[in-house]
Protein backbone atom coordinates (compact mmCIF):
# COMPACT_ATOMS: atom_id res chain seq x y z
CA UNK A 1 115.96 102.39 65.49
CA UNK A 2 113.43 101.55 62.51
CA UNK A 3 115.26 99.95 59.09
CA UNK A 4 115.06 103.40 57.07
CA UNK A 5 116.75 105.49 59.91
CA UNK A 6 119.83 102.87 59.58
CA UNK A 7 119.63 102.92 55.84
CA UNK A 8 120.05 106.84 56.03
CA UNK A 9 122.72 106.25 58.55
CA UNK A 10 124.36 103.89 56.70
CA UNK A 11 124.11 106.48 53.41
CA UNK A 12 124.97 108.86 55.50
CA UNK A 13 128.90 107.90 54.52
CA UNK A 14 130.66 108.58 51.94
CA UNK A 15 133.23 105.74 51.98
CA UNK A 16 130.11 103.27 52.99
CA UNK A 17 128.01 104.67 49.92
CA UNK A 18 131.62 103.96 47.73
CA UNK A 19 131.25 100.22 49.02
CA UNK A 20 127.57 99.89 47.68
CA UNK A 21 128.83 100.95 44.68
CA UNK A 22 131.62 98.63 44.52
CA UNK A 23 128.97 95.86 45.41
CA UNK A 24 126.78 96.99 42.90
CA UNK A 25 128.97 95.73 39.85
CA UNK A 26 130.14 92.16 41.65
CA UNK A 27 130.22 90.67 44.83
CA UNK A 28 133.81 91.56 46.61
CA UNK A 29 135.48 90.18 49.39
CA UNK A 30 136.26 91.96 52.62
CA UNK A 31 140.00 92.33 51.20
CA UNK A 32 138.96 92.73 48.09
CA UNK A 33 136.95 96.07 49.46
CA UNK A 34 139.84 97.20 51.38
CA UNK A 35 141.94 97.21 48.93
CA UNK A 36 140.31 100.27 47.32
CA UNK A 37 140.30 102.27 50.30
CA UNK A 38 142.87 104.00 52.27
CA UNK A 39 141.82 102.98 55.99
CA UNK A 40 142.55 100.42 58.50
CA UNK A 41 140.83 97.07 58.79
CA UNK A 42 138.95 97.47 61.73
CA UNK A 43 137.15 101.13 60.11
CA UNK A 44 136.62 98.81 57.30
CA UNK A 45 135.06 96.11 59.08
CA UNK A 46 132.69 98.94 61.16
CA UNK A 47 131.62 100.87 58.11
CA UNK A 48 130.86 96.84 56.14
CA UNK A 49 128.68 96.25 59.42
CA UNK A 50 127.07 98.89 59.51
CA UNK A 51 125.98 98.19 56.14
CA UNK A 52 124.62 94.68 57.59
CA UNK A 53 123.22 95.83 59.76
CA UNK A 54 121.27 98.28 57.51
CA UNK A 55 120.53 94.91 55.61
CA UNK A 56 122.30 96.74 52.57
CA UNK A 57 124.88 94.12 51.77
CA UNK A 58 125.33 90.89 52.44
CA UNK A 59 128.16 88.80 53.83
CA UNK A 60 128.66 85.17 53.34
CA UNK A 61 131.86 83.21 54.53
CA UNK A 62 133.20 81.20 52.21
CA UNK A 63 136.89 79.28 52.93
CA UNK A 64 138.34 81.63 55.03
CA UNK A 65 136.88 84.97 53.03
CA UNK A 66 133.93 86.59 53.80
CA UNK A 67 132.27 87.61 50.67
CA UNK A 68 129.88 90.87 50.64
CA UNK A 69 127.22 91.47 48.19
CA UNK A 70 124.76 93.75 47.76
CA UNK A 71 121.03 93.26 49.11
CA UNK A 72 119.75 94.85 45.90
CA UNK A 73 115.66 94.13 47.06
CA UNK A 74 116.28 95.36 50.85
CA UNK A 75 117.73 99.32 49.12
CA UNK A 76 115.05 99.56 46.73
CA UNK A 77 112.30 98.75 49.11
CA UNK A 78 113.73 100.87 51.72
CA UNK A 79 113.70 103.94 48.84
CA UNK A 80 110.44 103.72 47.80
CA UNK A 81 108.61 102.88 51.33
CA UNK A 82 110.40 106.30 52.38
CA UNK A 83 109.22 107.78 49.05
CA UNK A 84 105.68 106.71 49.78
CA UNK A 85 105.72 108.25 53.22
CA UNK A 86 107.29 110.81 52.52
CA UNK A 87 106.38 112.47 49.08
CA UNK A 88 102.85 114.91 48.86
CA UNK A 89 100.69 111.87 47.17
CA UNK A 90 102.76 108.83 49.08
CA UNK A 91 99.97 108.52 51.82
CA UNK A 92 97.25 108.16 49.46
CA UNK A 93 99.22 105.49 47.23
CA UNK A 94 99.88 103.53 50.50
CA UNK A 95 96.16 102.84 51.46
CA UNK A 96 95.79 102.63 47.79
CA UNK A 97 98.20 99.57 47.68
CA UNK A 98 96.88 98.28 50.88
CA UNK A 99 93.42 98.08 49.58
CA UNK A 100 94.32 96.26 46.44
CA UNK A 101 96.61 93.86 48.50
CA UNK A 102 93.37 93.60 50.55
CA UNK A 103 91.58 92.26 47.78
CA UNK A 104 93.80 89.38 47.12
């Protein structure tokens, strides 16, 4: 599976697109997160790898807490190559952009 079909997957949840914004205000850790949702650990940990997976978030171990943050560059390049392939003039800016990059 390509990286934007598991960011739409991952988006594709409602408790996982909660979690991004959670991350999106301060790094968290995994009890941190659950601690703002009503669900067992083990959904938890699924819907958080999923979102690694994804490469949406982040998660670094630190002591014995694994700390999540939010992989801010990885969703906004996923967004805007899907918008450039998938908007009327997106084709046009891509070889656009590839010519310039050419040049360099």
């Amino acid at each position: 599976m390509d990286n934007i079909n598991l960011v739409f997957e991952a988006l594709s949840s409602t408790p996982r697109r909660k979690i991004l914004s959670y991350l999106s205000a301060t790094p968290l850790t995994a009890g941190e997160i659950s601690e703002r949702f009503e669900m067992s650990k083990p959904a938890l940990s699924k819907h958080l790898k999923i979102l690694q997976t994804a490469n949406l978030i982040t998660g670094e171990k630190k002591g014995q807490y694994m700390h999540y943050s939010l992989n801010r560059d990885n969703l906004v390049s996923n967004l805007q190559d899907f918008a450039a392939n998938f908007c009327p003039v997106g084709s046009g800016l891509k070889k656009e952009s590839k010519q310039i990059a050419d040049k360099d």
